[in-house]
PDB file of N, CA and C in Angstrom:
ATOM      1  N   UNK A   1     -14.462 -11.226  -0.168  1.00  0.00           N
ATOM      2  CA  UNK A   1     -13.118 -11.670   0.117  1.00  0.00           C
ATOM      3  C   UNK A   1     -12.575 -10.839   1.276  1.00  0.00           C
ATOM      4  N   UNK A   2     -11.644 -11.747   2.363  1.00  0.00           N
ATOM      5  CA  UNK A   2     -11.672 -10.765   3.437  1.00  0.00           C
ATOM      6  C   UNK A   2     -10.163 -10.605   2.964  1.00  0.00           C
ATOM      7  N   UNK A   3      -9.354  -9.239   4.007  1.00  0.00           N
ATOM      8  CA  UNK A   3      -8.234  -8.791   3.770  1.00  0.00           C
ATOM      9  C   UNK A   3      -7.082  -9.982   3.721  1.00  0.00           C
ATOM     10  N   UNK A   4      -7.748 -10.792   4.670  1.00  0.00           N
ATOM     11  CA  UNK A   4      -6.512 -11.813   5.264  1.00  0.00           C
ATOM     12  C   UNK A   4      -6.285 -12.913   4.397  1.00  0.00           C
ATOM     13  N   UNK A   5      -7.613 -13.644   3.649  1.00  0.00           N
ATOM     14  CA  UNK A   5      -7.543 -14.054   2.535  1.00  0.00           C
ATOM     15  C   UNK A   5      -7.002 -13.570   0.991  1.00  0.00           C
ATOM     16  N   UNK A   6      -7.409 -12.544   0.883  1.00  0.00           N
ATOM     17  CA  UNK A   6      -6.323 -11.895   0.034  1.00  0.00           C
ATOM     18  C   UNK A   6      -4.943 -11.933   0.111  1.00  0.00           C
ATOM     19  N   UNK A   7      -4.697 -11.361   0.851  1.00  0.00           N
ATOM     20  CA  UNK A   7      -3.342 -11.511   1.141  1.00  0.00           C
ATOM     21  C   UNK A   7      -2.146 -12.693   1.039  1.00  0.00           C
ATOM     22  N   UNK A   8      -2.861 -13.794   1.587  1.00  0.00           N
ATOM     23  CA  UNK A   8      -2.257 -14.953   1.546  1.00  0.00           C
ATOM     24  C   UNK A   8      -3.122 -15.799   0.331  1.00  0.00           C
ATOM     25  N   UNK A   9      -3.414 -15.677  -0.507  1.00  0.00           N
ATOM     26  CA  UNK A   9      -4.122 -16.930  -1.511  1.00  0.00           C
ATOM     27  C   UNK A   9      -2.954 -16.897  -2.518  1.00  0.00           C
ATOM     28  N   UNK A  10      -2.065 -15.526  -2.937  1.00  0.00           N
ATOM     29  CA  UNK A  10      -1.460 -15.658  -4.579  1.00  0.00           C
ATOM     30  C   UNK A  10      -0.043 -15.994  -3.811  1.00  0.00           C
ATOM     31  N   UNK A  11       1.202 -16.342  -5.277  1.00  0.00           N
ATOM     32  CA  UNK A  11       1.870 -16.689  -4.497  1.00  0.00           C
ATOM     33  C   UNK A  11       3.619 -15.764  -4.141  1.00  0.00           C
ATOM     34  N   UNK A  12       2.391 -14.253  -4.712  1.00  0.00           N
ATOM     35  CA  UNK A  12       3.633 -12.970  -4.834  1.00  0.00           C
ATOM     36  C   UNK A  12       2.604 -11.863  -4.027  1.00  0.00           C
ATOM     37  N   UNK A  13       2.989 -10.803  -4.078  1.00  0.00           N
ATOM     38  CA  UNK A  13       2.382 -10.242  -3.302  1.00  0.00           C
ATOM     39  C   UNK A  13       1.058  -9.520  -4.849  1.00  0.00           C
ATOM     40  N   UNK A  14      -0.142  -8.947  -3.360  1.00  0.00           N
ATOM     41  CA  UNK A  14      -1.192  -8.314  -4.264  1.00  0.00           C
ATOM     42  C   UNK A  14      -1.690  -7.183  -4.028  1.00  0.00           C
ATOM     43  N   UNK A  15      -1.749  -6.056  -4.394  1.00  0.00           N
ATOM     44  CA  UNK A  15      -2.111  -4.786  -4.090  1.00  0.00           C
ATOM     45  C   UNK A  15      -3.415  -4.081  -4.659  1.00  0.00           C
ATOM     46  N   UNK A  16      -3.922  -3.670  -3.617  1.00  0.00           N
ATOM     47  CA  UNK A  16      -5.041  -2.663  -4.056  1.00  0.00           C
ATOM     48  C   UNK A  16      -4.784  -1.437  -4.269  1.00  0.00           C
ATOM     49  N   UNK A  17      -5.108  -0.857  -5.403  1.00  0.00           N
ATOM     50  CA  UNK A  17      -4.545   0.478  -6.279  1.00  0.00           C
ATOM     51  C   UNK A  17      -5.237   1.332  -6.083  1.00  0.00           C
ATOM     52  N   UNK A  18      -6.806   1.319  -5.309  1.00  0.00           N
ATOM     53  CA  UNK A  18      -7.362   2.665  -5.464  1.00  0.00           C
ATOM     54  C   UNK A  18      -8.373   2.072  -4.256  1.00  0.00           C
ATOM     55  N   UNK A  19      -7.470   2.949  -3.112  1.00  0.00           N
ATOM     56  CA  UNK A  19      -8.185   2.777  -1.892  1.00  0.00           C
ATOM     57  C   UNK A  19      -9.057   4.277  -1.419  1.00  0.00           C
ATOM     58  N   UNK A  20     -10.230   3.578  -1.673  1.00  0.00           N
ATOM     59  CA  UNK A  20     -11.517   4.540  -0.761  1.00  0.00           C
ATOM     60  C   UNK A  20     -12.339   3.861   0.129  1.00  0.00           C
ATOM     61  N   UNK A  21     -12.694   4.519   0.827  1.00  0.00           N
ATOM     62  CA  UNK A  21     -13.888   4.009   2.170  1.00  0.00           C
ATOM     63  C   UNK A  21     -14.660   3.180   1.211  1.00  0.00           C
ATOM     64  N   UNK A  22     -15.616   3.745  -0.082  1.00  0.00           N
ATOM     65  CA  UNK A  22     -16.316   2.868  -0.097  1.00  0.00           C
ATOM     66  C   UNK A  22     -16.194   1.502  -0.705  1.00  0.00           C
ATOM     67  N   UNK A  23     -14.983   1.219  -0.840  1.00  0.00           N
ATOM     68  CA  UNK A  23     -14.274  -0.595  -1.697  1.00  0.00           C
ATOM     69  C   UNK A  23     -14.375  -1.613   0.010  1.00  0.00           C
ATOM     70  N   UNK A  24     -14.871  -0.782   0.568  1.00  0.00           N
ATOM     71  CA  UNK A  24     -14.375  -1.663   1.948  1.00  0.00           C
ATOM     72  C   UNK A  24     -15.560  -2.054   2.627  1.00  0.00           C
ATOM     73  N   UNK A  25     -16.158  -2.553   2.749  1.00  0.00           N
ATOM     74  CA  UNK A  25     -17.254  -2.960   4.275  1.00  0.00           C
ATOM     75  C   UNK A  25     -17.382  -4.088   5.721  1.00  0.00           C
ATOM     76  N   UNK A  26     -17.670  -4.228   6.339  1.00  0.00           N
ATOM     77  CA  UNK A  26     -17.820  -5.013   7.538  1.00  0.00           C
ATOM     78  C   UNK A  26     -18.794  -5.717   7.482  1.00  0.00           C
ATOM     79  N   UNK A  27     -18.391  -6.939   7.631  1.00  0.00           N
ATOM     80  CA  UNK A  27     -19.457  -7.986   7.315  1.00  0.00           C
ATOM     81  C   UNK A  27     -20.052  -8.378   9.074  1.00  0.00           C
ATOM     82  N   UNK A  28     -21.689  -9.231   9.442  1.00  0.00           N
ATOM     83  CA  UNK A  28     -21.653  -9.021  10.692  1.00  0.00           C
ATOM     84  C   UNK A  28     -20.570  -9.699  11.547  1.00  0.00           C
ATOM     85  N   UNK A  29     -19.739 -10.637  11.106  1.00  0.00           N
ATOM     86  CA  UNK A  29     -18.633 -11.506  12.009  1.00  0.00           C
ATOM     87  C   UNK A  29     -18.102 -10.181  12.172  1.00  0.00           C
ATOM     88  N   UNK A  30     -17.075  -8.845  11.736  1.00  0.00           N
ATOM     89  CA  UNK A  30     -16.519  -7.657  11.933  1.00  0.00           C
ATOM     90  C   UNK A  30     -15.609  -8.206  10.892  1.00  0.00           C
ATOM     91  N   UNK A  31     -15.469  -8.469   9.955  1.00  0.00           N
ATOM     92  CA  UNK A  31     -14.157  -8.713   8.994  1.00  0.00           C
ATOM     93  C   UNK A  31     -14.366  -7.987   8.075  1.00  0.00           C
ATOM     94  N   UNK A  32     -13.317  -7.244   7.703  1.00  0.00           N
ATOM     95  CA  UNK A  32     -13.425  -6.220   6.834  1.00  0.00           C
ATOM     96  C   UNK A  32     -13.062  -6.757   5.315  1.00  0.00           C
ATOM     97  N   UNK A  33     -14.277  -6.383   4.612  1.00  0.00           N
ATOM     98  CA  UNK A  33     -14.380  -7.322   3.597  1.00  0.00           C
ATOM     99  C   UNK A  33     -13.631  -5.771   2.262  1.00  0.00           C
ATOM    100  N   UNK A  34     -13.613  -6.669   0.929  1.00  0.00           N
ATOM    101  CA  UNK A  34     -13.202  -5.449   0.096  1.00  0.00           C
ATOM    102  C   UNK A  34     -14.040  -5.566  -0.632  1.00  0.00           C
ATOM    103  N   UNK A  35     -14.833  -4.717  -1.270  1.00  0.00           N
ATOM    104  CA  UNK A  35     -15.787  -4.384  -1.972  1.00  0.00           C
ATOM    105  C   UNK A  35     -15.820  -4.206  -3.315  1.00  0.00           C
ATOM    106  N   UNK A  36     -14.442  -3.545  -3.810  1.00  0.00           N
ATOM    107  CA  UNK A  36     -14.519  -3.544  -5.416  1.00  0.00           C
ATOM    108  C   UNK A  36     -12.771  -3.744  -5.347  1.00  0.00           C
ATOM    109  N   UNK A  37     -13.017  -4.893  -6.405  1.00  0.00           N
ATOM    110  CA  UNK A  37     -11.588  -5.321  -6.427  1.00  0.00           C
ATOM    111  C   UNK A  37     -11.264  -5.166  -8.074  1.00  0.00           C
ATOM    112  N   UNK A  38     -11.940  -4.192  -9.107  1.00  0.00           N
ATOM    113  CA  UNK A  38     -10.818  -3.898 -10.401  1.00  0.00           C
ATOM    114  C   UNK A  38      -9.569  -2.853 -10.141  1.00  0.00           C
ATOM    115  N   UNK A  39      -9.290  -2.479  -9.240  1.00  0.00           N
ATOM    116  CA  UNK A  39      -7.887  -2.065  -9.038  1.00  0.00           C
ATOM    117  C   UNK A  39      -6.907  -3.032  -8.176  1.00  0.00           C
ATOM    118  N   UNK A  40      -7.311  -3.935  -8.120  1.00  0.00           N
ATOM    119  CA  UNK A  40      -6.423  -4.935  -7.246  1.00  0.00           C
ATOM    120  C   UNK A  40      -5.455  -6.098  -8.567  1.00  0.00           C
ATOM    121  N   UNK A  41      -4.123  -6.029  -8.262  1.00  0.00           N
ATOM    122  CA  UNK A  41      -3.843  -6.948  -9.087  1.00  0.00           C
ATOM    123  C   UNK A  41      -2.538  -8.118  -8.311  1.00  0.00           C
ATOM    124  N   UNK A  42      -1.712  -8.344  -9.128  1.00  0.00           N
ATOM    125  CA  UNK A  42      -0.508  -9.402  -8.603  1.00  0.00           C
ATOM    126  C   UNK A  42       0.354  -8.402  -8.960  1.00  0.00           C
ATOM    127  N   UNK A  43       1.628  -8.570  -8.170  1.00  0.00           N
ATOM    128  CA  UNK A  43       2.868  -7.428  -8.371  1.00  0.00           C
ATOM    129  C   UNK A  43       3.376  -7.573  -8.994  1.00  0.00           C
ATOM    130  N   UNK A  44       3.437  -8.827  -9.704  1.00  0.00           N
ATOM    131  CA  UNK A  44       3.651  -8.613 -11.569  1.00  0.00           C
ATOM    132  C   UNK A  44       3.057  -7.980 -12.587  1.00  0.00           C
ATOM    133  N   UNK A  45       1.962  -7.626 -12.621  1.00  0.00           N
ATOM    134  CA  UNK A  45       1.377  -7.133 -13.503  1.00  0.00           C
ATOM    135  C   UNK A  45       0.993  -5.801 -13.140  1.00  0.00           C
ATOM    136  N   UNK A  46       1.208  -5.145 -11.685  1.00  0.00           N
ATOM    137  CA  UNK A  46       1.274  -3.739 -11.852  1.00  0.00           C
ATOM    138  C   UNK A  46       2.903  -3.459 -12.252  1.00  0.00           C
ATOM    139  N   UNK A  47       3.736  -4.070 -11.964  1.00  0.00           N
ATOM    140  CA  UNK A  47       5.376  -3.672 -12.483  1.00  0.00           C
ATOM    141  C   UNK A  47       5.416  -3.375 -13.913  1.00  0.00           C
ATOM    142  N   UNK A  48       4.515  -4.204 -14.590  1.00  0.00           N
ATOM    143  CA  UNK A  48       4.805  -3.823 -16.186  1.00  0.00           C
ATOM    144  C   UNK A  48       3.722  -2.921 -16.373  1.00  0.00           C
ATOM    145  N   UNK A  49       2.650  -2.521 -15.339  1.00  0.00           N
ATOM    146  CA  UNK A  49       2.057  -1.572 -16.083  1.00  0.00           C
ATOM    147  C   UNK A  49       2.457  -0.478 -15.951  1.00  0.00           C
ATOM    148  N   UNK A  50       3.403  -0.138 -14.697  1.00  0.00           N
ATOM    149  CA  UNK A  50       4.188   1.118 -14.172  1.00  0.00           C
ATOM    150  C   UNK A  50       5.548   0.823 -15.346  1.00  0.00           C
ATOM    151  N   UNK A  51       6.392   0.158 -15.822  1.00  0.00           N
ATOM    152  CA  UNK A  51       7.394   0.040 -16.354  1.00  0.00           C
ATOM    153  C   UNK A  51       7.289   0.322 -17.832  1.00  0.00           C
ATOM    154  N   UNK A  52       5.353   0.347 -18.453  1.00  0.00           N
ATOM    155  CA  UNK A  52       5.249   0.763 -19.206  1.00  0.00           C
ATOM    156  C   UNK A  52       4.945   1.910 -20.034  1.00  0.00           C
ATOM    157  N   UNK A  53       5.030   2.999 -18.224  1.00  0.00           N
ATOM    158  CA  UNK A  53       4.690   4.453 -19.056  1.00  0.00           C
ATOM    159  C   UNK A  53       5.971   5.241 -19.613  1.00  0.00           C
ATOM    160  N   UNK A  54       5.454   5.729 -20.778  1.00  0.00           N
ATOM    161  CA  UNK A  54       6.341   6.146 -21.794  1.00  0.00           C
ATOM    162  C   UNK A  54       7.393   7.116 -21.040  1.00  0.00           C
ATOM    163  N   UNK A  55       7.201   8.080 -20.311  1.00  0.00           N
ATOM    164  CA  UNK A  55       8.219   9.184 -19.433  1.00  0.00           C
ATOM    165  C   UNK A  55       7.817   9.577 -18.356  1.00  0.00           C
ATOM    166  N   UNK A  56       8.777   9.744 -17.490  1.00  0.00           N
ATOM    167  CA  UNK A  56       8.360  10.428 -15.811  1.00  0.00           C
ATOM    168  C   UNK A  56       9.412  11.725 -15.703  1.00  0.00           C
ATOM    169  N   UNK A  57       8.956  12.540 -14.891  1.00  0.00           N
ATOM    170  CA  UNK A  57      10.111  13.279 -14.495  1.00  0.00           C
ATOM    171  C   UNK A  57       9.637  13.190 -13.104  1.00  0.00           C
ATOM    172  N   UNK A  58       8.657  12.662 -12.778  1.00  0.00           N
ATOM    173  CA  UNK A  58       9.012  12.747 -11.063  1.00  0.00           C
ATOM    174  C   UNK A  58       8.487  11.543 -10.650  1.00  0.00           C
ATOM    175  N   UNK A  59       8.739  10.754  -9.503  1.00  0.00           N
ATOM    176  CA  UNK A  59       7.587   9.654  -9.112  1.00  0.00           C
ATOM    177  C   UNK A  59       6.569   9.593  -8.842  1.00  0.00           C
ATOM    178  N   UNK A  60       5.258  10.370  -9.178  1.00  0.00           N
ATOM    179  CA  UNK A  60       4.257  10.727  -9.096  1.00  0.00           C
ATOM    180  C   UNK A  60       3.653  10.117 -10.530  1.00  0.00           C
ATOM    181  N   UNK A  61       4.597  10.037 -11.317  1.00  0.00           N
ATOM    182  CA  UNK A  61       4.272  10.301 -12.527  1.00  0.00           C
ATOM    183  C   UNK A  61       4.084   8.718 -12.838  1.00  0.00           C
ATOM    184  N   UNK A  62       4.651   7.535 -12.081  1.00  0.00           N
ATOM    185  CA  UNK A  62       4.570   6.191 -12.355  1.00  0.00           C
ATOM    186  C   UNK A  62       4.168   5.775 -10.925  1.00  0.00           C
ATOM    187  N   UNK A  63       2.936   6.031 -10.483  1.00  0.00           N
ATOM    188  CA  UNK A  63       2.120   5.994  -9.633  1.00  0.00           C
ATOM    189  C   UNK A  63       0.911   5.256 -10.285  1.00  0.00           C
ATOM    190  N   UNK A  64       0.568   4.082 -10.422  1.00  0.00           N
ATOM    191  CA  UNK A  64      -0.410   3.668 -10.827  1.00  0.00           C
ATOM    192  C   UNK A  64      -1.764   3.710  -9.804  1.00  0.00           C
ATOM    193  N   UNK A  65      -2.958   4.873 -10.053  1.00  0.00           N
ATOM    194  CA  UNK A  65      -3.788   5.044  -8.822  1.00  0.00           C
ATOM    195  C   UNK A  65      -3.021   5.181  -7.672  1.00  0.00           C
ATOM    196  N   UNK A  66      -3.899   4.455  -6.386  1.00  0.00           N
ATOM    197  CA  UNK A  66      -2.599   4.622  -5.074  1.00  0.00           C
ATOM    198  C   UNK A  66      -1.479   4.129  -5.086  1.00  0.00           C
ATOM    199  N   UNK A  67      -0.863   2.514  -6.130  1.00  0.00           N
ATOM    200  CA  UNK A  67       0.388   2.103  -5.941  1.00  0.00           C
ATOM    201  C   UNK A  67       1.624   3.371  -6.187  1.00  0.00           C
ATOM    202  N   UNK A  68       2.281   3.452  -5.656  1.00  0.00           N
ATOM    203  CA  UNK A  68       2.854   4.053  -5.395  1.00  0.00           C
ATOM    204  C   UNK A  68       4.781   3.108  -6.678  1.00  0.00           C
ATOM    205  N   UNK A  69       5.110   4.350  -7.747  1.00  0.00           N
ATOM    206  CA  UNK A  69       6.078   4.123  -8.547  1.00  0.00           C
ATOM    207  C   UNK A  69       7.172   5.075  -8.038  1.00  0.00           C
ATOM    208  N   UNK A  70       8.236   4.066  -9.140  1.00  0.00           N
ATOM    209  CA  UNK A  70       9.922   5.316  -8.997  1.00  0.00           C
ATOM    210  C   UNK A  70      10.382   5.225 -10.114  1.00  0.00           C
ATOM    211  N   UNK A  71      10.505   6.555 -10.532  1.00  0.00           N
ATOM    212  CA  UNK A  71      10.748   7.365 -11.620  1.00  0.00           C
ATOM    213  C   UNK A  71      12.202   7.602 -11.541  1.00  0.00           C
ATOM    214  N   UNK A  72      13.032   6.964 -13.134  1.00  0.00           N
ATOM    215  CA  UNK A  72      14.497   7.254 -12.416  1.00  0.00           C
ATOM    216  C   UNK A  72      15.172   7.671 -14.344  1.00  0.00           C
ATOM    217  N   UNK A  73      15.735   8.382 -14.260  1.00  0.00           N
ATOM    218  CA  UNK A  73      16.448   8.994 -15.386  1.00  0.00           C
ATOM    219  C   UNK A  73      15.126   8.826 -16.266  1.00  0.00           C
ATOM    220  N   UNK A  74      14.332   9.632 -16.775  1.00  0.00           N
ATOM    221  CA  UNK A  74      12.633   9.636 -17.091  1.00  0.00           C
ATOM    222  C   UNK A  74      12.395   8.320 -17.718  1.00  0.00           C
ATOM    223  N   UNK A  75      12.660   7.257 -16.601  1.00  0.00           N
ATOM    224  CA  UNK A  75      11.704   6.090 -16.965  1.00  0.00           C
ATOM    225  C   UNK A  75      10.880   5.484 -15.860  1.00  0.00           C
ATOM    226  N   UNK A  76      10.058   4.739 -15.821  1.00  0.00           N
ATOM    227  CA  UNK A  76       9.308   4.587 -14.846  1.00  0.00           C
ATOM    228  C   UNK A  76      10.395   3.116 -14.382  1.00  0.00           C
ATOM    229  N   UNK A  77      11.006   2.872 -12.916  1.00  0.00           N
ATOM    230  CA  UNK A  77      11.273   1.582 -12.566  1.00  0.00           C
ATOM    231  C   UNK A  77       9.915   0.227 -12.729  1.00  0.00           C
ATOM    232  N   UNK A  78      10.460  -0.987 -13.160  1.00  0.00           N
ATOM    233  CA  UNK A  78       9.132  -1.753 -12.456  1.00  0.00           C
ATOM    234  C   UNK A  78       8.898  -2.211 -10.822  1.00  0.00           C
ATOM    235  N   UNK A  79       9.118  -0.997 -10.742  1.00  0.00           N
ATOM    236  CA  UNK A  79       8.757  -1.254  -9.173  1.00  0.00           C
ATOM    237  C   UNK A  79       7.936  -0.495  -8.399  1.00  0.00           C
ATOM    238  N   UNK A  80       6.931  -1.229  -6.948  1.00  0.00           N
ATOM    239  CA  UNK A  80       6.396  -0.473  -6.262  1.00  0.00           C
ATOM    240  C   UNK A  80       6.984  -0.564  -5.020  1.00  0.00           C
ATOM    241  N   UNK A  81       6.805   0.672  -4.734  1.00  0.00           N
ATOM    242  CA  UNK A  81       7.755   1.438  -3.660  1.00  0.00           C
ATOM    243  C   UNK A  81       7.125   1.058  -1.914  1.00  0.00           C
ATOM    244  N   UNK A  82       5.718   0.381  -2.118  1.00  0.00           N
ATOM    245  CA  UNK A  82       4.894   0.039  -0.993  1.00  0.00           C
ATOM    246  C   UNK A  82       3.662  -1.433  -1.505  1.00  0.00           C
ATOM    247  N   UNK A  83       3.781  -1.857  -0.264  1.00  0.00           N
ATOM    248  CA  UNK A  83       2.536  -2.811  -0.472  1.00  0.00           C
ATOM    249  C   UNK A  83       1.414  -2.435   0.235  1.00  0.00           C
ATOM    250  N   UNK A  84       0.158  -1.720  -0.133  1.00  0.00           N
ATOM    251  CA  UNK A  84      -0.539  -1.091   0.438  1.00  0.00           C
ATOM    252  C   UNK A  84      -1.846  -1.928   1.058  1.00  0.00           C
ATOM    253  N   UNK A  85      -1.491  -3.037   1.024  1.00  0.00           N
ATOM    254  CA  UNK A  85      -1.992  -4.098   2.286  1.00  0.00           C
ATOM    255  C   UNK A  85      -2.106  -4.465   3.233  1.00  0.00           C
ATOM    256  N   UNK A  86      -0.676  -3.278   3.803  1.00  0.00           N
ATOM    257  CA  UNK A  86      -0.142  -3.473   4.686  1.00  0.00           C
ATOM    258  C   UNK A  86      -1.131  -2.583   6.071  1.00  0.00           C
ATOM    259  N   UNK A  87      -1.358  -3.353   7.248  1.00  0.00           N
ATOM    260  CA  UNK A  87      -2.330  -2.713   7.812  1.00  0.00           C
ATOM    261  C   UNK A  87      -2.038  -1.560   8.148  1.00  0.00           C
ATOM    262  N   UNK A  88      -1.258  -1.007   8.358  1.00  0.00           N
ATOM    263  CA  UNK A  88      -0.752   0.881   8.208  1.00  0.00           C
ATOM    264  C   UNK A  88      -1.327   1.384   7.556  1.00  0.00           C
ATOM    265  N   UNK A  89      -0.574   1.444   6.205  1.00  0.00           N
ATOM    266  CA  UNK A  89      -1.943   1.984   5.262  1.00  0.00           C
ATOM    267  C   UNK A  89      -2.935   2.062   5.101  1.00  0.00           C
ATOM    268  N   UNK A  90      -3.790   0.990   5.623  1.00  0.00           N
ATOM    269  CA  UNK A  90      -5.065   0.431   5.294  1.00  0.00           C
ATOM    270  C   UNK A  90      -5.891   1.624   6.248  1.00  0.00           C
ATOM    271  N   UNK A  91      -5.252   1.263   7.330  1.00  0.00           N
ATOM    272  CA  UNK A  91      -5.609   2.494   8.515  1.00  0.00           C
ATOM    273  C   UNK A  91      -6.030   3.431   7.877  1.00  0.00           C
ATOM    274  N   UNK A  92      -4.361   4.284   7.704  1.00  0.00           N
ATOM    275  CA  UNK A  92      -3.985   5.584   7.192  1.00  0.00           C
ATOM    276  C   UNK A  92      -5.355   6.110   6.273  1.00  0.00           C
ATOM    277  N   UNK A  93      -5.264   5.126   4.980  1.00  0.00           N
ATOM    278  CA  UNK A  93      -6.045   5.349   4.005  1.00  0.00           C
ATOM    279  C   UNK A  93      -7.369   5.232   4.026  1.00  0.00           C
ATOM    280  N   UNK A  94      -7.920   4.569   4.822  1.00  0.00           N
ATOM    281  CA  UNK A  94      -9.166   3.926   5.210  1.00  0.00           C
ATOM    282  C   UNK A  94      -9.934   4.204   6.491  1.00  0.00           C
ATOM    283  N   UNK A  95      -9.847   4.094   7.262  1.00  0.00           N
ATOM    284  CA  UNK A  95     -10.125   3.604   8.757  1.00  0.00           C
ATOM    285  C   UNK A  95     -10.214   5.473   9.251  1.00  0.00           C
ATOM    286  N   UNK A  96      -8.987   6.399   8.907  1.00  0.00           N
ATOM    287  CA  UNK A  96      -9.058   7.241   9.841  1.00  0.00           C
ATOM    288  C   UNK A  96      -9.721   8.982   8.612  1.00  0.00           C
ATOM    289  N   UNK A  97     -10.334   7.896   7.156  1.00  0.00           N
ATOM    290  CA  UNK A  97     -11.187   9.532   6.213  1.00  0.00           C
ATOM    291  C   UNK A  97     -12.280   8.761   6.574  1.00  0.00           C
ATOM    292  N   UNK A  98     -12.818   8.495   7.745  1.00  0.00           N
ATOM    293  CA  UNK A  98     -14.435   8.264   7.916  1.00  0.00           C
ATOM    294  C   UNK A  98     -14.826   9.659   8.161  1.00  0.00           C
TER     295      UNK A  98
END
């Protein structure tokens, strides 16, 4: 599955939760394909899995893998704070720990 297809197939957004070099490869066209997709879900269903940890005292703490949570009077919000699809990140996270 390439990035760009991902991205656009669901009809909310979809995030990959645990980005390393090796979930990623280049196929010979150059499209950067994703390699292991059990941390990838729909932004519904990481919201309730972040909304379901029992206490936070910091936002670190409702961080599901890389999605990134916010921790507010020690509860986890259902929310993520980034869509890490976004080709910035992808960079950041990817492209420049070779």
């Amino acid at each position: 599955m390439t990035l760009a297809s991902l991205s656009t197939t669901a009809d909310e957004d979809i995030h990959q939760c645990d980005m390393k070099m090796e979930h990623f490869g280049i196929d010979d066209a150059g499209n950067v394909k994703i390699t292991d997709l059990d941390a990838v879900g729909l932004q519904s269903t990481l919201q309730r899995n972040i909304a379901a940890t029992s206490s936070c005292s910091s936002d670190k703490d409702c961080d599901y893998f890389d999605c990134s949570g916010r921790c507010t009077t020690t509860r986890c919000d259902p929310l993520l704070l980034d869509s890490n699809l976004q080709v910035f990140i992808i960079c950041e996270s990817i492209i420049y720990h070779v």
